[in-house]
C-alpha atoms as a PDB file:
ATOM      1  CA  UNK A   1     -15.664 -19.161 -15.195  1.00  0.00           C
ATOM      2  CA  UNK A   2     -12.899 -17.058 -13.334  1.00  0.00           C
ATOM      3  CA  UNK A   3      -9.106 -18.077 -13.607  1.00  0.00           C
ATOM      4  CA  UNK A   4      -6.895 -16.533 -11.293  1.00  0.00           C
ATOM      5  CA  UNK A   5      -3.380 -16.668 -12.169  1.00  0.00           C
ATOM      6  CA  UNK A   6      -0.928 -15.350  -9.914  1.00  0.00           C
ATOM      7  CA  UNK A   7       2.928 -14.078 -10.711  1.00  0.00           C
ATOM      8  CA  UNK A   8       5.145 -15.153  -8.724  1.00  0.00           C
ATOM      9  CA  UNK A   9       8.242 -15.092 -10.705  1.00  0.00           C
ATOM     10  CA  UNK A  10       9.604 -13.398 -13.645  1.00  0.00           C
ATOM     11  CA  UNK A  11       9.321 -16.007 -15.886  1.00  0.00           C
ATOM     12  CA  UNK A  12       5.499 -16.209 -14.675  1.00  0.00           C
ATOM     13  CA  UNK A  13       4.937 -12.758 -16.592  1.00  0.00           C
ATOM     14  CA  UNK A  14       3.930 -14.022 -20.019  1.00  0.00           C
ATOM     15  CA  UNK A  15       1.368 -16.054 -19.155  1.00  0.00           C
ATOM     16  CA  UNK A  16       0.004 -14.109 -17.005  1.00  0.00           C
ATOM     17  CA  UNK A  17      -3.355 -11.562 -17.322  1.00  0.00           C
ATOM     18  CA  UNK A  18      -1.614  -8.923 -15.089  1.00  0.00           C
ATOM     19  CA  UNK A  19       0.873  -8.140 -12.445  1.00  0.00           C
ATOM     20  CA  UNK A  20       1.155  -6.141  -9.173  1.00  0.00           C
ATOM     21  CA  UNK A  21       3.745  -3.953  -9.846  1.00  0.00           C
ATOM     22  CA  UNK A  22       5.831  -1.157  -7.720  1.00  0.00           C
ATOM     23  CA  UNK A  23       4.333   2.299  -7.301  1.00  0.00           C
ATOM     24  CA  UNK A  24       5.753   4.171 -10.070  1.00  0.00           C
ATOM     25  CA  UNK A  25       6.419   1.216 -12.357  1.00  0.00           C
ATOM     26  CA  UNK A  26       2.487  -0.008 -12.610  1.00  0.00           C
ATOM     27  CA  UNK A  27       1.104   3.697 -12.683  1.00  0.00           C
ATOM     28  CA  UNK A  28       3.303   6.439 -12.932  1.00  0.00           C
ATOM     29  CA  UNK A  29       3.399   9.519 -10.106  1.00  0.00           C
ATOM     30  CA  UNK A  30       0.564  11.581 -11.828  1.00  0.00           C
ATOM     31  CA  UNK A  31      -1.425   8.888 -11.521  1.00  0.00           C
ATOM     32  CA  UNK A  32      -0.554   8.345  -7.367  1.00  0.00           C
ATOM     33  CA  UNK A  33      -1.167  11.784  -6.928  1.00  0.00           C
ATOM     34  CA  UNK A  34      -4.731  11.465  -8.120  1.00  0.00           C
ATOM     35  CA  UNK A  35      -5.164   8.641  -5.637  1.00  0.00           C
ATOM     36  CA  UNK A  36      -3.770  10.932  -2.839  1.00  0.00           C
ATOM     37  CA  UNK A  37      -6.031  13.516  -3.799  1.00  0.00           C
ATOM     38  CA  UNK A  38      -8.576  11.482  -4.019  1.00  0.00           C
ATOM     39  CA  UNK A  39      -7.763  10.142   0.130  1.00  0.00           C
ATOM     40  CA  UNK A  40      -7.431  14.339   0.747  1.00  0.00           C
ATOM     41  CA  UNK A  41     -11.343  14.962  -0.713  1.00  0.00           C
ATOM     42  CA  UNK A  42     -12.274  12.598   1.894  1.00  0.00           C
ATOM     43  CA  UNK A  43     -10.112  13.684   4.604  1.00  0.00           C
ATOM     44  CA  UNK A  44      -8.540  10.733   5.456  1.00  0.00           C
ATOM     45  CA  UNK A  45      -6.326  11.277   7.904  1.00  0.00           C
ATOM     46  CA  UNK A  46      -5.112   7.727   8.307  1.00  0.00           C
ATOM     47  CA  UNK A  47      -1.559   5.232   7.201  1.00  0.00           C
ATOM     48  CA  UNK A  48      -1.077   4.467   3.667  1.00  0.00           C
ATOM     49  CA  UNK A  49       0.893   1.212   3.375  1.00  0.00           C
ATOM     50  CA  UNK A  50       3.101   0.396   0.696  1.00  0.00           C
ATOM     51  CA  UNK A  51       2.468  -3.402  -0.177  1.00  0.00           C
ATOM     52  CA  UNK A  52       5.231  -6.231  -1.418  1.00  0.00           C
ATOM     53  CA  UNK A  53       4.120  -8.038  -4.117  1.00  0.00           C
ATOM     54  CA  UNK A  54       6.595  -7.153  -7.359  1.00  0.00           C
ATOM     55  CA  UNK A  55       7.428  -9.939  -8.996  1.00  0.00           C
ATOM     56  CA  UNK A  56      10.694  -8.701 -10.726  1.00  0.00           C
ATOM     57  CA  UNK A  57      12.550  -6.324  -7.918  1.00  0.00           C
ATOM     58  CA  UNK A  58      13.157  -7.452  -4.672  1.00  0.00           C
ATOM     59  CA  UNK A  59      11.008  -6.736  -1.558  1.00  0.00           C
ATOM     60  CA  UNK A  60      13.799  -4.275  -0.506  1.00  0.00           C
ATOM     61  CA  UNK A  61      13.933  -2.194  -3.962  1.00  0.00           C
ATOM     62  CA  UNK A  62      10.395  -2.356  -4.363  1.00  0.00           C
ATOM     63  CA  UNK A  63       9.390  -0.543  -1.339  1.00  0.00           C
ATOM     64  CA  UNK A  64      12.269   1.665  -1.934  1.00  0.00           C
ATOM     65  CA  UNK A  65      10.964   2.711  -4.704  1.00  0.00           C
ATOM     66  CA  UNK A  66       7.218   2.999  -3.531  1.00  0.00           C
ATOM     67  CA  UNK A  67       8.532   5.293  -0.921  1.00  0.00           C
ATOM     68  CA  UNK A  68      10.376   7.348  -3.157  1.00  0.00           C
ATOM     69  CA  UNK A  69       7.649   7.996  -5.756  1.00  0.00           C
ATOM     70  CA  UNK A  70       5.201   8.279  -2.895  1.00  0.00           C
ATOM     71  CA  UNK A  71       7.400  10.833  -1.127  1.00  0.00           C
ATOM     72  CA  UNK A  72       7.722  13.069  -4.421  1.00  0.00           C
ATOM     73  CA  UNK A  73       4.306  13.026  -4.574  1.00  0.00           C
ATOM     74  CA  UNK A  74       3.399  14.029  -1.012  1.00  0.00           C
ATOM     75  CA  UNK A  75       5.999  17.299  -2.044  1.00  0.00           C
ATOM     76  CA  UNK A  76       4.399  18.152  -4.547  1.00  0.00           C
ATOM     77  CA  UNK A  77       1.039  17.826  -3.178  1.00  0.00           C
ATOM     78  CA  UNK A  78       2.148  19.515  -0.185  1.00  0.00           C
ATOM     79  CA  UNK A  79       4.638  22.013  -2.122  1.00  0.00           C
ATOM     80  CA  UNK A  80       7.800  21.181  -0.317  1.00  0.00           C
END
């Protein structure tokens, strides 16, 4: 039997299986830039969104911080 448990707090971390967490936090910047690679192979040519669902930093520094890694990334991928 499945048992989804979802975090929606902090103090919902120890109990819980796993966690979304921000880009760079969950799976550093090496790892997102095998992902992008991994979109380029395919030549996708379309939006990558950066979802909310950190349950320690706020909606604001999360994404912030997505777009940051993901933007460091895209440089070096790119080399700019």
């Amino acid at each position: 039997m499945w048992r989804v448990e979802f975090v929606f707090e902090k103090s919902d971390l120890p109990s819980a299986p796993g966690a979304f967490r921000a880009v760079g936090y969950g799976h550093g910047a090496a790892n997102w830039q095998a992902i992008i690679h991994a979109y380029m192979d395919l030549d996708y040519d379309g939006i990558l969104s950066i979802e909310n669902e950190e349950p320690i930093l706020t909606g604001e520094v999360d994404v912030e911080r997505a777009a940051y890694v993901l933007k460091n990334v895209r440089n070096e991928i790119l080399g700019s």
